[in-house]
PDB file of N, CA and C in Angstrom:
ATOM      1  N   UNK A   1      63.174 135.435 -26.029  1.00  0.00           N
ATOM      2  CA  UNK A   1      63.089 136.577 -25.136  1.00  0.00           C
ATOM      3  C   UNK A   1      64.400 136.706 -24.360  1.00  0.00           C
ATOM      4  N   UNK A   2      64.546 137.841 -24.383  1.00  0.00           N
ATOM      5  CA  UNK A   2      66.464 138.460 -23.868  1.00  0.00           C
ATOM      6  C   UNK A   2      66.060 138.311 -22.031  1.00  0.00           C
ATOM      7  N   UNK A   3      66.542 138.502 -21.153  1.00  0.00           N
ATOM      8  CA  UNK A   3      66.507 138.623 -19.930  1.00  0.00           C
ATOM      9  C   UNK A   3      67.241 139.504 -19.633  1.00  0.00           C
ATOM     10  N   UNK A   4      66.295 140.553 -18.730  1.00  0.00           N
ATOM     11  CA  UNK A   4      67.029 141.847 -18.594  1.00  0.00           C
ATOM     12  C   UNK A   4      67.557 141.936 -17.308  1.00  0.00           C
ATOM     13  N   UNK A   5      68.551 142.097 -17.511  1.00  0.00           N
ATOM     14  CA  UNK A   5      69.543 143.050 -16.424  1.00  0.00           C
ATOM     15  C   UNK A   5      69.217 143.971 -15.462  1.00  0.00           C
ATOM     16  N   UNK A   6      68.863 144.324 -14.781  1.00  0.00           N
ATOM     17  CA  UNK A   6      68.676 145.383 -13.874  1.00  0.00           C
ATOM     18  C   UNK A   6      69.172 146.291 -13.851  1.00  0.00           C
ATOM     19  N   UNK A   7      70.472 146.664 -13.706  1.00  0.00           N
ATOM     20  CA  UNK A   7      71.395 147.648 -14.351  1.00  0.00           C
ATOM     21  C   UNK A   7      71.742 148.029 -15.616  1.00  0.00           C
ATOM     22  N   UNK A   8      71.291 147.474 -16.192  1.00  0.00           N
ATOM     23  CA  UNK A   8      70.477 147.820 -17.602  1.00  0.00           C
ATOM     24  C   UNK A   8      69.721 148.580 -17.627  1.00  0.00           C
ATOM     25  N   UNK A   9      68.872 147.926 -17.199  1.00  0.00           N
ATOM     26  CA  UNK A   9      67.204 148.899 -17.142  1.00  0.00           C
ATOM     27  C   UNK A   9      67.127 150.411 -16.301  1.00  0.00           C
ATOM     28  N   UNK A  10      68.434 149.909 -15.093  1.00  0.00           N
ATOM     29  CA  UNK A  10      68.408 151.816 -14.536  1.00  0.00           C
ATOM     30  C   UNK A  10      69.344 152.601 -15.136  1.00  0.00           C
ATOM     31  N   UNK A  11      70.496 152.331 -16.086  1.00  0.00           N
ATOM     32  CA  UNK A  11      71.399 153.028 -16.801  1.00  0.00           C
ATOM     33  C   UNK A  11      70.333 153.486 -18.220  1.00  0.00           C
ATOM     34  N   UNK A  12      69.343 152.854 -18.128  1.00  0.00           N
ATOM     35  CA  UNK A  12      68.613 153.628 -19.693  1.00  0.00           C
ATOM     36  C   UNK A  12      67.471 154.645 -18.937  1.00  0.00           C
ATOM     37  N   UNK A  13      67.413 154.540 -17.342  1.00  0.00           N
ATOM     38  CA  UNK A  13      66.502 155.942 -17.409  1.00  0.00           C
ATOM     39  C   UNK A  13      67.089 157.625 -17.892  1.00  0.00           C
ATOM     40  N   UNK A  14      66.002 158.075 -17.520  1.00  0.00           N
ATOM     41  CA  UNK A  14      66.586 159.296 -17.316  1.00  0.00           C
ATOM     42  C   UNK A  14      67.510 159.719 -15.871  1.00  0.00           C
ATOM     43  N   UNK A  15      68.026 161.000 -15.855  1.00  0.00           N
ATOM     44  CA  UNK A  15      68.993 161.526 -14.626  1.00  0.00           C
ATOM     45  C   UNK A  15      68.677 161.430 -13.035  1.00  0.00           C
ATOM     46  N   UNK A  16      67.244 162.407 -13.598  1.00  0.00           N
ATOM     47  CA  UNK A  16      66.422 162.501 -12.251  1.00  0.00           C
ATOM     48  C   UNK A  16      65.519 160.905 -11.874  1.00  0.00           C
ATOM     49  N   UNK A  17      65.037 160.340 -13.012  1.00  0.00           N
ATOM     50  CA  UNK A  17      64.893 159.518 -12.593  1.00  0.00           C
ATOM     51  C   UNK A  17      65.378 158.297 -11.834  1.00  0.00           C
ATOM     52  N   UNK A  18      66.607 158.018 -11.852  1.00  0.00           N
ATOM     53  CA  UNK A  18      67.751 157.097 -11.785  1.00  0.00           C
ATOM     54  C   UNK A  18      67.912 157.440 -10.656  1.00  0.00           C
ATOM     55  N   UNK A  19      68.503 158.612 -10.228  1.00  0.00           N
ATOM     56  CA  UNK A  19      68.288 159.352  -8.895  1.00  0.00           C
ATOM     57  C   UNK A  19      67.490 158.909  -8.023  1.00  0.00           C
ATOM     58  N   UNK A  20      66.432 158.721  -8.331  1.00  0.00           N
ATOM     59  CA  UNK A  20      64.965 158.404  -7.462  1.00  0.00           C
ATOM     60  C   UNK A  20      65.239 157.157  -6.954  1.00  0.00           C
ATOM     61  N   UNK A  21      65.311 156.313  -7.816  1.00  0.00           N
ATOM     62  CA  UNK A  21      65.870 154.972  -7.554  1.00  0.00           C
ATOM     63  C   UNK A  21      66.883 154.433  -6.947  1.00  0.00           C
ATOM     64  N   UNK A  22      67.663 155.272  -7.059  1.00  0.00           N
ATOM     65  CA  UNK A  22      68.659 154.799  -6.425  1.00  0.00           C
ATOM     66  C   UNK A  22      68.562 155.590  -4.890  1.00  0.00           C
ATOM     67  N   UNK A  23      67.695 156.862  -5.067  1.00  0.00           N
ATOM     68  CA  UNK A  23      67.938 156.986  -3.263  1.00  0.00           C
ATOM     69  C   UNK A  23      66.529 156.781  -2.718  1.00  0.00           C
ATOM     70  N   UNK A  24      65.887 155.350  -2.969  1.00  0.00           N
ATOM     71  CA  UNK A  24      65.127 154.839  -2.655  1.00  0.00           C
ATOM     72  C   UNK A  24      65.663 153.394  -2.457  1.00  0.00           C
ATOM     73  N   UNK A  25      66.555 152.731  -2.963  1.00  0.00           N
ATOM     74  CA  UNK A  25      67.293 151.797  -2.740  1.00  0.00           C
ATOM     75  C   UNK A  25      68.000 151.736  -1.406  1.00  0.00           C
ATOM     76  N   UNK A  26      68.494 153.219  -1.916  1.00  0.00           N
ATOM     77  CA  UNK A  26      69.699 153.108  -0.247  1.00  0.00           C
ATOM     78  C   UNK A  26      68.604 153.574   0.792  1.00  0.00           C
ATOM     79  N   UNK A  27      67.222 153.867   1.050  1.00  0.00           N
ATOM     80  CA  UNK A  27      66.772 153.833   2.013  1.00  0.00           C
ATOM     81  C   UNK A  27      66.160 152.440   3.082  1.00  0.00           C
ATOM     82  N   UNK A  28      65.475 151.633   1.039  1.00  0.00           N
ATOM     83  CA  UNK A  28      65.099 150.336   1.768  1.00  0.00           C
ATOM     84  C   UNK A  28      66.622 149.194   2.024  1.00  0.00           C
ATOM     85  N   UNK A  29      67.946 149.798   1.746  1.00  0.00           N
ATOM     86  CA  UNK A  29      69.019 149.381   2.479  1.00  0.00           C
ATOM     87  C   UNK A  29      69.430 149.695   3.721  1.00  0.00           C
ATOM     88  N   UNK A  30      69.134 150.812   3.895  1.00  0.00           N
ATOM     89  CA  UNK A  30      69.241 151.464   5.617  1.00  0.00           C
ATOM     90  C   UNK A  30      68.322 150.914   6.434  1.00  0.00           C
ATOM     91  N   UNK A  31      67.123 150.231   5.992  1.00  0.00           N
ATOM     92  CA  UNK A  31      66.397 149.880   6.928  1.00  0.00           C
ATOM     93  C   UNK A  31      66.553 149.018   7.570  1.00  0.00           C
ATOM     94  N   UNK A  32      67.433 147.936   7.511  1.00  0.00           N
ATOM     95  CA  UNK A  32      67.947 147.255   7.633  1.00  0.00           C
ATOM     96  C   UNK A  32      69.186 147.114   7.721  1.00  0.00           C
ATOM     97  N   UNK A  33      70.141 147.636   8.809  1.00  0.00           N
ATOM     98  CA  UNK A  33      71.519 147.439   8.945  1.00  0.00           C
ATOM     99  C   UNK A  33      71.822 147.155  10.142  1.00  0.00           C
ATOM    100  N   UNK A  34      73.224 146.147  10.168  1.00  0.00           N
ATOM    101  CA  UNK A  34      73.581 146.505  11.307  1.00  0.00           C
ATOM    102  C   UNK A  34      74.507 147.527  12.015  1.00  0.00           C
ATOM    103  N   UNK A  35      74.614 147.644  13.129  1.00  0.00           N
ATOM    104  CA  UNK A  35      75.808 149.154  13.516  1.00  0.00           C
ATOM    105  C   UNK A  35      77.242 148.789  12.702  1.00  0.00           C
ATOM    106  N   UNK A  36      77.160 148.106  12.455  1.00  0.00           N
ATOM    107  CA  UNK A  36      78.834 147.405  11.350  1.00  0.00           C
ATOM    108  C   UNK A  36      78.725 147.981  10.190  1.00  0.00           C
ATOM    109  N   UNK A  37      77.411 147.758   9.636  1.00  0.00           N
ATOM    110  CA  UNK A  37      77.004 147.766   8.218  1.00  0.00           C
ATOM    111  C   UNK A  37      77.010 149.046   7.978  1.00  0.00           C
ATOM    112  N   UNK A  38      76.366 149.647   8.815  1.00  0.00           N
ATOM    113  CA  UNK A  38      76.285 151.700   8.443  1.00  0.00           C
ATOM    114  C   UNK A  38      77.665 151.852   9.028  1.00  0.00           C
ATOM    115  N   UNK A  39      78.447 151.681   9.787  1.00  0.00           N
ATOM    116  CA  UNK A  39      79.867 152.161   9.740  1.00  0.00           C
ATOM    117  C   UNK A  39      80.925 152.093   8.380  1.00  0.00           C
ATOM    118  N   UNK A  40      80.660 151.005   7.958  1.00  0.00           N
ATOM    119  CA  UNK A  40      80.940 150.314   6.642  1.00  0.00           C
ATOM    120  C   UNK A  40      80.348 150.842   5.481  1.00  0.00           C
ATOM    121  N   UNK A  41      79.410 151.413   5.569  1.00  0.00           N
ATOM    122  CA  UNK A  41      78.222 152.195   4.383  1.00  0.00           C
ATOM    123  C   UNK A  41      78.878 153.705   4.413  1.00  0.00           C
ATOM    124  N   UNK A  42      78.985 154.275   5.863  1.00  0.00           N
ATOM    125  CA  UNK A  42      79.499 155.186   5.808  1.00  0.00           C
ATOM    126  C   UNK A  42      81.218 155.329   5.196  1.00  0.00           C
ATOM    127  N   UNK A  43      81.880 154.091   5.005  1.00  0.00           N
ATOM    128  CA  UNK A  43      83.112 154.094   4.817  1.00  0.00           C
ATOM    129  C   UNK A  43      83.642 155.038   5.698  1.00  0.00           C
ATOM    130  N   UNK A  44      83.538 153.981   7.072  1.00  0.00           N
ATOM    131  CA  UNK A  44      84.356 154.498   8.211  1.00  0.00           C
ATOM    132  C   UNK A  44      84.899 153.502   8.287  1.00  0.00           C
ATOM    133  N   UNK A  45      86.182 153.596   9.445  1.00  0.00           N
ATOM    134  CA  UNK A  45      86.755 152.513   9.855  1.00  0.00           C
ATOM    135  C   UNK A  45      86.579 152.678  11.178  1.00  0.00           C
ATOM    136  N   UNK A  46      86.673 151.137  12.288  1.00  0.00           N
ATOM    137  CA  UNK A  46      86.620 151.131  13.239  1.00  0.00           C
ATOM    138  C   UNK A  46      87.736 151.976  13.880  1.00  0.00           C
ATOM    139  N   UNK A  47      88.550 152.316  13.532  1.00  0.00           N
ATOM    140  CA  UNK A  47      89.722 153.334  14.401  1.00  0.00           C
ATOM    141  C   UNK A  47      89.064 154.551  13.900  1.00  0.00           C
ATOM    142  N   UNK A  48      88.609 155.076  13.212  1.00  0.00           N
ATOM    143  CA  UNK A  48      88.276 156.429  12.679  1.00  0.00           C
ATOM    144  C   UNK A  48      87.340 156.556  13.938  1.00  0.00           C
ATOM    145  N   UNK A  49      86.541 155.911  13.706  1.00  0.00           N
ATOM    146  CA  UNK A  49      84.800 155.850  14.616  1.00  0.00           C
ATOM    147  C   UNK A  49      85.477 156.183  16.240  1.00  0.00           C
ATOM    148  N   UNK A  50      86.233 154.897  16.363  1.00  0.00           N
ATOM    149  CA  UNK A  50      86.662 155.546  17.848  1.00  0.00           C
ATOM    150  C   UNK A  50      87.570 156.811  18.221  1.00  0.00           C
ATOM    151  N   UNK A  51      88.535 156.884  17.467  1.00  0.00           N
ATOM    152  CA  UNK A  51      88.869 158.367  17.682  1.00  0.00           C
ATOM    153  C   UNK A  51      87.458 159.583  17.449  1.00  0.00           C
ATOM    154  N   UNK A  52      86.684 159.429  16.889  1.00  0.00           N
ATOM    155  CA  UNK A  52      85.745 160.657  16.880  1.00  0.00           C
ATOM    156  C   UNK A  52      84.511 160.177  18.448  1.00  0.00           C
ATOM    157  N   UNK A  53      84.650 159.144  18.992  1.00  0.00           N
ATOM    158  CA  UNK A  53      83.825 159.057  20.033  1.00  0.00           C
ATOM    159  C   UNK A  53      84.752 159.254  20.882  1.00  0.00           C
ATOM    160  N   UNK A  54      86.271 159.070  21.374  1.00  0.00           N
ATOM    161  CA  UNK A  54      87.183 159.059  22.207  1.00  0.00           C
ATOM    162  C   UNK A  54      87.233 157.834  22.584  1.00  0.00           C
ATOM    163  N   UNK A  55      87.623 156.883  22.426  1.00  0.00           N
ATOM    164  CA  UNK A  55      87.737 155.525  22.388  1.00  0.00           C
ATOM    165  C   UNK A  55      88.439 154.531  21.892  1.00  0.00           C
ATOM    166  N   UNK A  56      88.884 153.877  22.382  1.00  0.00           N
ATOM    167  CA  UNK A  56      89.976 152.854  21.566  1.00  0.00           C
ATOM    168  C   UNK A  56      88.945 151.646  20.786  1.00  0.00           C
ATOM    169  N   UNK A  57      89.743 151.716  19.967  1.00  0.00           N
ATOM    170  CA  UNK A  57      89.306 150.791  18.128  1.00  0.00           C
ATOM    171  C   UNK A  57      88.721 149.184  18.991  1.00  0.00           C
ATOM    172  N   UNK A  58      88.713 148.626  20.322  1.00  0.00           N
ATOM    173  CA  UNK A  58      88.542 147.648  20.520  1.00  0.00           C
ATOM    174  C   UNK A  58      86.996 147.898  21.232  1.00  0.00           C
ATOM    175  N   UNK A  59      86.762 149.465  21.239  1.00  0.00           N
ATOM    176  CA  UNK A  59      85.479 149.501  22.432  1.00  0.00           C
ATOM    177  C   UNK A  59      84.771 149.494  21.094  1.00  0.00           C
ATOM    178  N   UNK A  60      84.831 149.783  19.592  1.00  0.00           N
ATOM    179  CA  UNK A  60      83.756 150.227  18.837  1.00  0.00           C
ATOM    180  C   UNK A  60      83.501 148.488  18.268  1.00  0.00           C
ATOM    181  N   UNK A  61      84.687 147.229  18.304  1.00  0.00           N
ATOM    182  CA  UNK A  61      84.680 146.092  17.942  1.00  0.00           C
ATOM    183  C   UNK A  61      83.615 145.621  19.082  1.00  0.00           C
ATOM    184  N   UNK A  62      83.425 145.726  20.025  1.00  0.00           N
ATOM    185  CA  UNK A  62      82.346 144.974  21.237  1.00  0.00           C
ATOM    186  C   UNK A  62      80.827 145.698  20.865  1.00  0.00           C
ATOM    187  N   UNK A  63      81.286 147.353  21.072  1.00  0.00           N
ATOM    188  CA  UNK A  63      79.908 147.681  20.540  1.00  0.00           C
ATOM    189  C   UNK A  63      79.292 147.450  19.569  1.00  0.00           C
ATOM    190  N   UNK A  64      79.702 146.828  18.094  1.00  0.00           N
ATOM    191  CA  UNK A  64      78.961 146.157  17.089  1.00  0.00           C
ATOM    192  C   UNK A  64      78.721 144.756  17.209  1.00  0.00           C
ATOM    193  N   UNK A  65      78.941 144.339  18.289  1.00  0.00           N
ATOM    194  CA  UNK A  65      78.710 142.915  18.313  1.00  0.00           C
ATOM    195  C   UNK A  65      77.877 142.421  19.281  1.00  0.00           C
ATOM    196  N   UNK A  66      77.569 143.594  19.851  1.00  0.00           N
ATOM    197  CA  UNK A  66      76.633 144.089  21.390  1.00  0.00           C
ATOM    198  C   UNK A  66      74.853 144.236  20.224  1.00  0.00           C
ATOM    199  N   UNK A  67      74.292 143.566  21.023  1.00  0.00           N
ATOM    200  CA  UNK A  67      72.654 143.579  20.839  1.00  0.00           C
ATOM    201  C   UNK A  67      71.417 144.666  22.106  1.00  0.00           C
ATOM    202  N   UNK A  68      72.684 144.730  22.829  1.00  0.00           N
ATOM    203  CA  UNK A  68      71.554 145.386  23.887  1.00  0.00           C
ATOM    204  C   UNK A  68      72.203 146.700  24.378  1.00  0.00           C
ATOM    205  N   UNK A  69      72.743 147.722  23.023  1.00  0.00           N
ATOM    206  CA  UNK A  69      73.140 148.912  23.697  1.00  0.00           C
ATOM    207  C   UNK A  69      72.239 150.178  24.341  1.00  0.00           C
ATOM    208  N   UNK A  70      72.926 150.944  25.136  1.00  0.00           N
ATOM    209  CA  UNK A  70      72.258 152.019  26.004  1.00  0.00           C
ATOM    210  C   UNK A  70      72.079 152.597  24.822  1.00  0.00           C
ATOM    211  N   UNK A  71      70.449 153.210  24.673  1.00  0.00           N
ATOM    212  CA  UNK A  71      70.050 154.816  23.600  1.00  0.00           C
ATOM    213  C   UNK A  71      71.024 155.767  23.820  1.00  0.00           C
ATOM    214  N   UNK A  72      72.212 156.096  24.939  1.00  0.00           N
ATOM    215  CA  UNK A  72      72.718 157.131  24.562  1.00  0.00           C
ATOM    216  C   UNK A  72      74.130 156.397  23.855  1.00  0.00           C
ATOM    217  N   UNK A  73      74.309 155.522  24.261  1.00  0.00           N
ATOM    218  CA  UNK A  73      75.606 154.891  23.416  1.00  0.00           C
ATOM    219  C   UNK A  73      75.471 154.975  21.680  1.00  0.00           C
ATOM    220  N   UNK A  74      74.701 154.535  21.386  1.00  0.00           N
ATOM    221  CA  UNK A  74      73.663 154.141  20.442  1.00  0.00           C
ATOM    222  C   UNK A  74      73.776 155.398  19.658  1.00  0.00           C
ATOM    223  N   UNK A  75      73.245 156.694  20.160  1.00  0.00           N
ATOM    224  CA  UNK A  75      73.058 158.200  19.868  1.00  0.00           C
ATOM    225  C   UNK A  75      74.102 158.494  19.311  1.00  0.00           C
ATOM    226  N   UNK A  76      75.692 158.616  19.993  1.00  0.00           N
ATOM    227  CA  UNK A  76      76.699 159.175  19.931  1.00  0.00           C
ATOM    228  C   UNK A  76      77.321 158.364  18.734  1.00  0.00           C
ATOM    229  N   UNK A  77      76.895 157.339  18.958  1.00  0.00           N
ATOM    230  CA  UNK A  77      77.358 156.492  17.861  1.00  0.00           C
ATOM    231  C   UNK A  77      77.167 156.981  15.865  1.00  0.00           C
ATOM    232  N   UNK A  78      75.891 156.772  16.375  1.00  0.00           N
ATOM    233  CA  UNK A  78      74.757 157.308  14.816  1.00  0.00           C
ATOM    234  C   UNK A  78      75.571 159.200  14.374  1.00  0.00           C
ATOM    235  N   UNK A  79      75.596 159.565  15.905  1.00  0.00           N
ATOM    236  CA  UNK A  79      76.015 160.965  15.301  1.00  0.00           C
ATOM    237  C   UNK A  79      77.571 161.181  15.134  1.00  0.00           C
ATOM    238  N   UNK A  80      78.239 160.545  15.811  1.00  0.00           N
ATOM    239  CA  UNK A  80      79.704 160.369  15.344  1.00  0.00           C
ATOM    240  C   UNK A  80      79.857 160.015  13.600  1.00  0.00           C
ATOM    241  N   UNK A  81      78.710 159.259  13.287  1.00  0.00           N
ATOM    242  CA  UNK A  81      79.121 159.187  11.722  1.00  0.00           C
ATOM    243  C   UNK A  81      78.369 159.575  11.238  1.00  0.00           C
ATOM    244  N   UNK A  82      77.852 160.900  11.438  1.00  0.00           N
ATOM    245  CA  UNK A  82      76.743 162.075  10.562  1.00  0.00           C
ATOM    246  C   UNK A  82      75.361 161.755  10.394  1.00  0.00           C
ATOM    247  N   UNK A  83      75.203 161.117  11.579  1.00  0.00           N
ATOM    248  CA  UNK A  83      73.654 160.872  11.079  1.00  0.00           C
ATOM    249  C   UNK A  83      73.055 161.516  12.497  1.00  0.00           C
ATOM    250  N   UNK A  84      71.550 161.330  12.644  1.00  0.00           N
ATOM    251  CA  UNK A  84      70.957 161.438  13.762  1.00  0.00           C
ATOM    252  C   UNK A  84      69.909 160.178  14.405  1.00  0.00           C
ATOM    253  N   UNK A  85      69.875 160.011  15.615  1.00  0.00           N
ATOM    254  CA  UNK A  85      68.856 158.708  16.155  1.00  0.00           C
ATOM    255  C   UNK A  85      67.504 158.931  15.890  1.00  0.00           C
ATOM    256  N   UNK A  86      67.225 158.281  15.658  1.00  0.00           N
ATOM    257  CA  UNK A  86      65.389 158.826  15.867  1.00  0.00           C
ATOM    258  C   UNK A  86      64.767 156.943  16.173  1.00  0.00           C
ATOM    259  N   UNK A  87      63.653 157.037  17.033  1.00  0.00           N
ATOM    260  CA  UNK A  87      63.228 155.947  17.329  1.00  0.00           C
ATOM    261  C   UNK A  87      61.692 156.089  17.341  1.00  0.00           C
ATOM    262  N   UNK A  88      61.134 155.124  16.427  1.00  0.00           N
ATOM    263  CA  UNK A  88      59.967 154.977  15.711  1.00  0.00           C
ATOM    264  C   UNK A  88      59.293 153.841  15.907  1.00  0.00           C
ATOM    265  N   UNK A  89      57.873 153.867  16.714  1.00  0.00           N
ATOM    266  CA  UNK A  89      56.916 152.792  17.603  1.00  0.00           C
ATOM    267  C   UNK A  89      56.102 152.513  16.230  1.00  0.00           C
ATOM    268  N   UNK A  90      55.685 151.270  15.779  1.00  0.00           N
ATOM    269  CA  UNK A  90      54.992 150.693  14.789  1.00  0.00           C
ATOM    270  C   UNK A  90      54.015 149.819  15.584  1.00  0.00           C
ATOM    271  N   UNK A  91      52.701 150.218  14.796  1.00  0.00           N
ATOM    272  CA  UNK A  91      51.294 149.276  15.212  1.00  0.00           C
ATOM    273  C   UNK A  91      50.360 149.167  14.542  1.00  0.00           C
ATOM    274  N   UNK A  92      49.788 147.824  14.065  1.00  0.00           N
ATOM    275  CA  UNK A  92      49.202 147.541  13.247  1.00  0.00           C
ATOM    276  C   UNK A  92      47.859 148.422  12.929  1.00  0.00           C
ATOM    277  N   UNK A  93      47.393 149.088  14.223  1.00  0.00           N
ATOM    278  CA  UNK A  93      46.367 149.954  13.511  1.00  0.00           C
ATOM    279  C   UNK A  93      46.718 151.227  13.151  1.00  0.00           C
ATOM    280  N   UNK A  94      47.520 151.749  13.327  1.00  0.00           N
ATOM    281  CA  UNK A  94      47.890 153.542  12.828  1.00  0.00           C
ATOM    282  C   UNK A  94      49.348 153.375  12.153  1.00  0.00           C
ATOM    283  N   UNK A  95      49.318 154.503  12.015  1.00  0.00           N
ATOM    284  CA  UNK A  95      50.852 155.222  11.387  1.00  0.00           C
ATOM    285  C   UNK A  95      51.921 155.356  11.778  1.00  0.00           C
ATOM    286  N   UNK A  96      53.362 155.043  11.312  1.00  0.00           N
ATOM    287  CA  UNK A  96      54.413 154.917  13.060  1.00  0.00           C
ATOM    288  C   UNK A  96      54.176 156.235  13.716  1.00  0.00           C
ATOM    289  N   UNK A  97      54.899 156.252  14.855  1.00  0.00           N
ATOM    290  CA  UNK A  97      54.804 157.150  15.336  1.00  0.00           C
ATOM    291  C   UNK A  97      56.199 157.688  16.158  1.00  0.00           C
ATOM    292  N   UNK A  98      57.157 158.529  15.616  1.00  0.00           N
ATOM    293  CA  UNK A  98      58.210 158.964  15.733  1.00  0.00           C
ATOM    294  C   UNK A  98      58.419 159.499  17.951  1.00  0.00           C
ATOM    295  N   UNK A  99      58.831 158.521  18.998  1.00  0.00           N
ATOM    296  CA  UNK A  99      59.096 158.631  19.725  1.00  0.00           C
ATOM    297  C   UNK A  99      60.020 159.933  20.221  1.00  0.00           C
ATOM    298  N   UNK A 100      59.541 160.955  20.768  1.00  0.00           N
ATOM    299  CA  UNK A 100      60.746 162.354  21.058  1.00  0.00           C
ATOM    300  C   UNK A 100      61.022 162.176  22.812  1.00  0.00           C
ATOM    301  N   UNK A 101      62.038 162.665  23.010  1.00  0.00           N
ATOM    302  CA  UNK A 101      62.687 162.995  24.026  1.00  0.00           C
ATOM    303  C   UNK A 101      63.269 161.573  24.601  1.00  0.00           C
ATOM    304  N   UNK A 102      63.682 160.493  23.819  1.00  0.00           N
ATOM    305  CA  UNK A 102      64.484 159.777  24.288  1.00  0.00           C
ATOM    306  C   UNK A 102      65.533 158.845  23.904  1.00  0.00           C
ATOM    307  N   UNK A 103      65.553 159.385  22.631  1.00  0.00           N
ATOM    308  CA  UNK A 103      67.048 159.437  22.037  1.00  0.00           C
ATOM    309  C   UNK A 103      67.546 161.019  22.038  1.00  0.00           C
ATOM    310  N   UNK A 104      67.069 162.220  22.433  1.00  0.00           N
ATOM    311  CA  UNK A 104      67.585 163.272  22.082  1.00  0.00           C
ATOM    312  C   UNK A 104      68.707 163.373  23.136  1.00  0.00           C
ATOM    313  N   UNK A 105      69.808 163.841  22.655  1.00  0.00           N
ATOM    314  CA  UNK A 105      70.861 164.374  23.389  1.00  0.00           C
ATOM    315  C   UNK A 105      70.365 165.305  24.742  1.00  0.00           C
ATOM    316  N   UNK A 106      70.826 165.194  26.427  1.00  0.00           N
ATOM    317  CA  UNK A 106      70.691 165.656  27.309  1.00  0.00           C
ATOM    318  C   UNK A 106      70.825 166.968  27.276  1.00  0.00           C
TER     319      UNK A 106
END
């Protein structure tokens, strides 16, 4: 018995299918990042990032190494590199539940 490859097995789907997979991959990869990692995913660089927040390249080096940032730091951050915040409460008896009005921009 041969042992298969993984990239094997998604280069013989089909188009749309492959597709699926793969942007189901990069979601259960996003779920898990750190603020380094999606800067890096985004193929940004730390000087890019701070010029689009107004900031020198040494404030965006503390803020990824920072565990306890402010939601609006946090915000500007996510949207400086095209994304948006959203913050989502999980509990074992229901469904998450998507938190509004406190990551939204003032």
């Amino acid at each position: 018995m041969m042992a298969l490859n993984v990239n094997d097995v998604i280069e013989g789907l089909d188009t749309q299918r492959r597709r699926g997979v793969e942007e189901r991959a990069a979601e259960l990869i996003a779920e898990e990042m750190t603020l380094r990692e999606l800067r890096k995913a985004r193929r940004l660089t730390q000087v890019s990032l701070a010029r689009e927040l107004g900031i020198g390249q040494e404030g965006i080096s503390r803020m990824e190494q920072r565990s306890d940032l402010l939601l609006s730091t946090l915000r500007k951050s996510v949207e400086a590199m095209g994304g948006r915040l959203s913050l989502v409460a999980r509990f074992p008896d229901r469904p998450p539940v998507e938190l509004s009005g406190i990551a939204d921009p003032e």
